[in-house]
C-alpha atoms as a PDB file:
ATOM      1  CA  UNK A   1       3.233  11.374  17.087  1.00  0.00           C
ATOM      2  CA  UNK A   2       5.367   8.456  16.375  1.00  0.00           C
ATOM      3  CA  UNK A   3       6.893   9.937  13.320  1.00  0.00           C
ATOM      4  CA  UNK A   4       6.932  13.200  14.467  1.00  0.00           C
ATOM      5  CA  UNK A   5       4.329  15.838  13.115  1.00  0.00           C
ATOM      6  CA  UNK A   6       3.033  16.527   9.465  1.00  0.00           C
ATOM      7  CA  UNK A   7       2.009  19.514   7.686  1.00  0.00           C
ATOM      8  CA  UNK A   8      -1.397  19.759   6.950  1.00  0.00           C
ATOM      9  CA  UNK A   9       0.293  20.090   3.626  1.00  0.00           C
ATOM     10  CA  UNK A  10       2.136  15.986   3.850  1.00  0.00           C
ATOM     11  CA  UNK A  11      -1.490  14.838   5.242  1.00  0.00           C
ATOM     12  CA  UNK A  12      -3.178  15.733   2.262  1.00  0.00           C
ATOM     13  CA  UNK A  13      -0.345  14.903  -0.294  1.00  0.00           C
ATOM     14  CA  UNK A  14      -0.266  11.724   1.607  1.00  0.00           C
ATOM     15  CA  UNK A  15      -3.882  11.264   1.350  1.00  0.00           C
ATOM     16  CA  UNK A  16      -4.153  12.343  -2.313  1.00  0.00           C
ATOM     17  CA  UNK A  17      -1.491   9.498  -3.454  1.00  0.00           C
ATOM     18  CA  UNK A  18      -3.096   6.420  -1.171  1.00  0.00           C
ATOM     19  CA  UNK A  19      -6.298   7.552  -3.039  1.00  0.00           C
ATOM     20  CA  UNK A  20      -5.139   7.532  -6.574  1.00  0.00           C
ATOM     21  CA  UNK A  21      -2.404   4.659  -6.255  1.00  0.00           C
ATOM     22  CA  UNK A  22      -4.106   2.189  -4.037  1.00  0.00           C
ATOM     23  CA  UNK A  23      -8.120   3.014  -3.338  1.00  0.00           C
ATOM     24  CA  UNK A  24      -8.221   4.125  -7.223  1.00  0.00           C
ATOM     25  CA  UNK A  25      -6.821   1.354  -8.585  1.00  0.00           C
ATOM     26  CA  UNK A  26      -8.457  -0.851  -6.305  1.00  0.00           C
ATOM     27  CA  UNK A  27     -11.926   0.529  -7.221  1.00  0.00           C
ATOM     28  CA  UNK A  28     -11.419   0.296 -10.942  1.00  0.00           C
ATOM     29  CA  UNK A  29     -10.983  -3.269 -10.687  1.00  0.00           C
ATOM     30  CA  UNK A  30     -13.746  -3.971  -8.489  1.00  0.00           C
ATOM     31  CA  UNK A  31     -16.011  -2.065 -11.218  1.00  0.00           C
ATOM     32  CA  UNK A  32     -14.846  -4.583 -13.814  1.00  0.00           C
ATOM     33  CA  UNK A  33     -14.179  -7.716 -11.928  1.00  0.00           C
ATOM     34  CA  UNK A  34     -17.687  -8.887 -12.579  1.00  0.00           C
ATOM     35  CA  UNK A  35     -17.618  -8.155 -16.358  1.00  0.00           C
ATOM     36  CA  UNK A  36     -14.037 -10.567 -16.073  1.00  0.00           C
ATOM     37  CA  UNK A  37     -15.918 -13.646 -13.785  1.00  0.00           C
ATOM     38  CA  UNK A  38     -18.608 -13.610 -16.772  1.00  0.00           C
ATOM     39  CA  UNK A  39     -16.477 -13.417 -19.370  1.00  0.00           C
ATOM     40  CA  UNK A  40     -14.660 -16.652 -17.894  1.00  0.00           C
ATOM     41  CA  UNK A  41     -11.094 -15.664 -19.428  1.00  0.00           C
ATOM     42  CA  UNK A  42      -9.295 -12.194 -19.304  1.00  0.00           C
ATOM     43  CA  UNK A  43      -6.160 -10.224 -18.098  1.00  0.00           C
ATOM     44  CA  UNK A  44      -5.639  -7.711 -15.528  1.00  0.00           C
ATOM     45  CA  UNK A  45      -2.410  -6.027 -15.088  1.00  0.00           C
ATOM     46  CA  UNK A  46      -1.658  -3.774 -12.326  1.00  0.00           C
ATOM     47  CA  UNK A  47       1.061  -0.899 -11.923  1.00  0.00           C
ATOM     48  CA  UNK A  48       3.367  -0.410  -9.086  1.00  0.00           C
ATOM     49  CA  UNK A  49       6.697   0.545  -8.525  1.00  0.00           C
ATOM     50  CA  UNK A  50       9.835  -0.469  -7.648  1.00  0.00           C
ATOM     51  CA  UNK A  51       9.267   1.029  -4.490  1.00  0.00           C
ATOM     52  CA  UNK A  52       6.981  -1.679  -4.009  1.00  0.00           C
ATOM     53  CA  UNK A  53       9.871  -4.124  -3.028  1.00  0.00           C
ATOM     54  CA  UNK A  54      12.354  -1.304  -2.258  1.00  0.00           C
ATOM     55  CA  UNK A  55      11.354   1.749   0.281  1.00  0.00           C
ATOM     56  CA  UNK A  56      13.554   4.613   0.865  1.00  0.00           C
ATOM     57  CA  UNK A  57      13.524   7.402   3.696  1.00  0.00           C
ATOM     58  CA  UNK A  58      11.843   9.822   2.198  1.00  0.00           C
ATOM     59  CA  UNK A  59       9.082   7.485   0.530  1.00  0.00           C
ATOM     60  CA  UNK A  60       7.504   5.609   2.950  1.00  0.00           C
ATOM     61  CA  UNK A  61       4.184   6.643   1.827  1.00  0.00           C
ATOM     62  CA  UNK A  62       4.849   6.020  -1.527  1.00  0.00           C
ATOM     63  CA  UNK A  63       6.324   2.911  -0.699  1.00  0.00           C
ATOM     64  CA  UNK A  64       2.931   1.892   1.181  1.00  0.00           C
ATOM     65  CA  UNK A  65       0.518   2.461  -2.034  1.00  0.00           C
ATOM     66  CA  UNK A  66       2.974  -0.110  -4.186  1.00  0.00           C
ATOM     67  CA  UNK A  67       3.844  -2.862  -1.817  1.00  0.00           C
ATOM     68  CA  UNK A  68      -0.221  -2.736  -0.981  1.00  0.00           C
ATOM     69  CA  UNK A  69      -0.757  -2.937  -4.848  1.00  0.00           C
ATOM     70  CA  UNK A  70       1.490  -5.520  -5.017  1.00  0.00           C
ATOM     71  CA  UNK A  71      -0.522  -7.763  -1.879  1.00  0.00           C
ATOM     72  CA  UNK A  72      -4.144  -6.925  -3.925  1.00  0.00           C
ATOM     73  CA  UNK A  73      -2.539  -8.315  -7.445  1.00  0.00           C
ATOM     74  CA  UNK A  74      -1.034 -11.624  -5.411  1.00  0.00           C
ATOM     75  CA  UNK A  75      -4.816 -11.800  -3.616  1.00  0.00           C
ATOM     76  CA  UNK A  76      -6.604 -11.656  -6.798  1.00  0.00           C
ATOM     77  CA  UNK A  77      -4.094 -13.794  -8.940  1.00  0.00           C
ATOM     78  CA  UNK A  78      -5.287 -16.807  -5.867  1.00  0.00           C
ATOM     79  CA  UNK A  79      -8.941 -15.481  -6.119  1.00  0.00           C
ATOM     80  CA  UNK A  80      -9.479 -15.089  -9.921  1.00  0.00           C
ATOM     81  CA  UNK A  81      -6.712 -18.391 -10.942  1.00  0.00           C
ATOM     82  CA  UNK A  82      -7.460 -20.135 -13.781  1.00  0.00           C
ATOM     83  CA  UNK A  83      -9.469 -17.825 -15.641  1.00  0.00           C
ATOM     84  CA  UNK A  84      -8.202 -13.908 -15.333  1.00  0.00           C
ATOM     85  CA  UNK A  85      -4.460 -14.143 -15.306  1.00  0.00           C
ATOM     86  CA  UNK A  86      -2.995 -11.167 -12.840  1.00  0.00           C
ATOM     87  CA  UNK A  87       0.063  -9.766 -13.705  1.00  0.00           C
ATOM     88  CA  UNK A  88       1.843  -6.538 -11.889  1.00  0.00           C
ATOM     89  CA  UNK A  89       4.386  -4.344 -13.345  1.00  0.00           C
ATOM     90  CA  UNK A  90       7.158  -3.046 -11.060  1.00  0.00           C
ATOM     91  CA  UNK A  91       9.156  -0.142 -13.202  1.00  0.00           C
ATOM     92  CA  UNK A  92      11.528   1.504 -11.691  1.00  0.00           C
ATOM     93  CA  UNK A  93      12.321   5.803 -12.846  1.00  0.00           C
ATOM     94  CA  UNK A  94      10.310   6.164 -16.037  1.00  0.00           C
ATOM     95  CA  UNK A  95      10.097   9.010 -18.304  1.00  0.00           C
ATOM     96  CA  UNK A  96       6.941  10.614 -17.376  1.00  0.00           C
ATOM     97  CA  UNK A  97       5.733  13.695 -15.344  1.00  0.00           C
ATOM     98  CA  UNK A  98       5.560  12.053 -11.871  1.00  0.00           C
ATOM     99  CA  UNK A  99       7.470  15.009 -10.058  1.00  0.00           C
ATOM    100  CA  UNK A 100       5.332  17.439 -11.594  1.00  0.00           C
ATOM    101  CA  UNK A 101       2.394  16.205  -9.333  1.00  0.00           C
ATOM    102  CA  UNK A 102       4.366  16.715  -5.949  1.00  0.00           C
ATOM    103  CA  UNK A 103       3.122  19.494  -3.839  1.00  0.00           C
ATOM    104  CA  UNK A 104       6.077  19.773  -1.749  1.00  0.00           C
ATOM    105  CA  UNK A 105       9.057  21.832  -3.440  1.00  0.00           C
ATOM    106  CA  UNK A 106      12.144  20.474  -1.843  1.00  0.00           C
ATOM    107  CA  UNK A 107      10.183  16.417  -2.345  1.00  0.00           C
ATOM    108  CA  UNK A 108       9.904  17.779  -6.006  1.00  0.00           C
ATOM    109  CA  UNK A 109      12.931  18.688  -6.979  1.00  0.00           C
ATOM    110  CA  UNK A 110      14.710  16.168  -4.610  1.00  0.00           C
ATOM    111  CA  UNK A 111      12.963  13.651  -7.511  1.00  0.00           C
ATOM    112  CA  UNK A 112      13.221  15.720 -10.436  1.00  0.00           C
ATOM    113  CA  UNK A 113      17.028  15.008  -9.870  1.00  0.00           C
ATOM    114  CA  UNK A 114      16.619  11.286 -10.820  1.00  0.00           C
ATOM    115  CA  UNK A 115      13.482  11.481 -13.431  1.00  0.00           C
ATOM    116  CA  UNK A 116      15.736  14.445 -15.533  1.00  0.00           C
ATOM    117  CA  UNK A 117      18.459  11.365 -15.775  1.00  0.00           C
ATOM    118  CA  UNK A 118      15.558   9.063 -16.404  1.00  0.00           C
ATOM    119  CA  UNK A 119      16.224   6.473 -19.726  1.00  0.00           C
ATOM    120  CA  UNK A 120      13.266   4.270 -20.025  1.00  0.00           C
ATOM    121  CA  UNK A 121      10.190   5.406 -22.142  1.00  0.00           C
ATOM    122  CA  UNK A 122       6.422   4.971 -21.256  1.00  0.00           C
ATOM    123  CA  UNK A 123       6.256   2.939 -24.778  1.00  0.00           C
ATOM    124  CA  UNK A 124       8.884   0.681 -23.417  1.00  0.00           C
ATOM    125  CA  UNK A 125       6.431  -0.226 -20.677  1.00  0.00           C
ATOM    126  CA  UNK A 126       3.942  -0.360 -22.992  1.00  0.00           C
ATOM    127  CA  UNK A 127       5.688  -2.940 -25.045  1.00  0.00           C
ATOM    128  CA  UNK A 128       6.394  -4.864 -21.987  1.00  0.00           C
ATOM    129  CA  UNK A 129       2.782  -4.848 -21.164  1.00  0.00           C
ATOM    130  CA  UNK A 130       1.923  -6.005 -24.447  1.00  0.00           C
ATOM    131  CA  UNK A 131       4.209  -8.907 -24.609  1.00  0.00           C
ATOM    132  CA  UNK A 132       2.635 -10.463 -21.080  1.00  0.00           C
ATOM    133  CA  UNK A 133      -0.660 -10.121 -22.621  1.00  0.00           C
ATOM    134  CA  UNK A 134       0.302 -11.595 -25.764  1.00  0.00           C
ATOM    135  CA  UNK A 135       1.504 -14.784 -23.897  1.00  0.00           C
ATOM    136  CA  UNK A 136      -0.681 -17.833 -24.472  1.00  0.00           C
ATOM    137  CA  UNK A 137      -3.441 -18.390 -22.430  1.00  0.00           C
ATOM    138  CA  UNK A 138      -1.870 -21.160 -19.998  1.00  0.00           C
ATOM    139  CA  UNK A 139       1.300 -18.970 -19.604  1.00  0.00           C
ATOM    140  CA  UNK A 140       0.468 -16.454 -16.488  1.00  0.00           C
ATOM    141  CA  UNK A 141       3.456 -13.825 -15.929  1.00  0.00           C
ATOM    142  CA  UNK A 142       2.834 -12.673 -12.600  1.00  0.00           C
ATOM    143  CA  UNK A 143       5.511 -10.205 -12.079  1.00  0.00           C
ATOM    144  CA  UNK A 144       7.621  -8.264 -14.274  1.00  0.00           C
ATOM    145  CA  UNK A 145      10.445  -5.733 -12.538  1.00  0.00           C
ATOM    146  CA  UNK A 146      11.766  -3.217 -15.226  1.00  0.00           C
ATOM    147  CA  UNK A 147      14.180  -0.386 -14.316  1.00  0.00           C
ATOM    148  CA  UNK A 148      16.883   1.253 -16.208  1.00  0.00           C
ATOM    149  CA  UNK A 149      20.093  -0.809 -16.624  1.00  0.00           C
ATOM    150  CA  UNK A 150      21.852   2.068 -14.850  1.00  0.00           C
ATOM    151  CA  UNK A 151      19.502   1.807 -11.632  1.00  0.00           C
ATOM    152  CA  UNK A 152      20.722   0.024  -8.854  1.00  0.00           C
ATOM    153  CA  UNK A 153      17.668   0.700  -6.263  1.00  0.00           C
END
């Protein structure tokens, strides 16, 4: 292999996170994406990650979901223009419980490190959300990158 070999272990962590970050979120809009066309007017706002615009070593995979969620927003902000406005969030470390989800010990705690340090609140996202959707209707904000003031990657 290319890469060198994975656990059976990495191949399914790997294939768990495409699943949920990319085919998941892809498949939930496609459910709805009708109900938007319809509608004529409407707002769809995607999560990624900073990783979507910055990849490390150790999270290439990770780094694959985001930077493909952040090509399916850009397609669908062309496809969907003037009438669903696409925006994508980027945060960077949030307070949530991310690491709690990885399989692989020394991954985990390798990102425990920097979510135990984390400073920026879910709600803060939330209120960041909230003021993109409470922009007026000829005002698209396509992108918003949010990390702690104390993150530098």
């Amino acid at each position: 292999m290319l890469l060198g070999p994975f656990s059976s272990e990495q191949h399914a962590d790997y294939r768990a996170m495409i699943e949920t970050n990319l085919l998941g979120a892809i498949t939930a809009t496609e459910v709805f994406l009708d109900q938007l066309r319809v509608k004529g007017a409407g707002d769809l706002v995607n999560i990624s990650s900073v990783a979507g615009r910055t990849a490390r070593a150790t999270n290439g995979v990770y780094a694959a979901t985001t930077w493909g969620m952040n090509g399916w927003s850009e397609s669908l902000r062309q496809e969907l223009l003037p009438s669903v406005r696409v925006s994508l969030i980027e945060p960077g470390v949030v307070d949530t419980e991310l690491p709690t989800h990885i399989t692989q010990e020394a991954t985990r705690e390798a990102v425990q490190k920097g979510y135990d340090a984390a400073t920026v609140k879910p709600e803060e996202v939330a209120e960041v959300i909230a003021f993109v959707l409470a922009r007026p209707r000829h005002l698209a904000i396509n992108e918003v990158l949010l990390r702690p003031a104390d993150q530098l990657g």
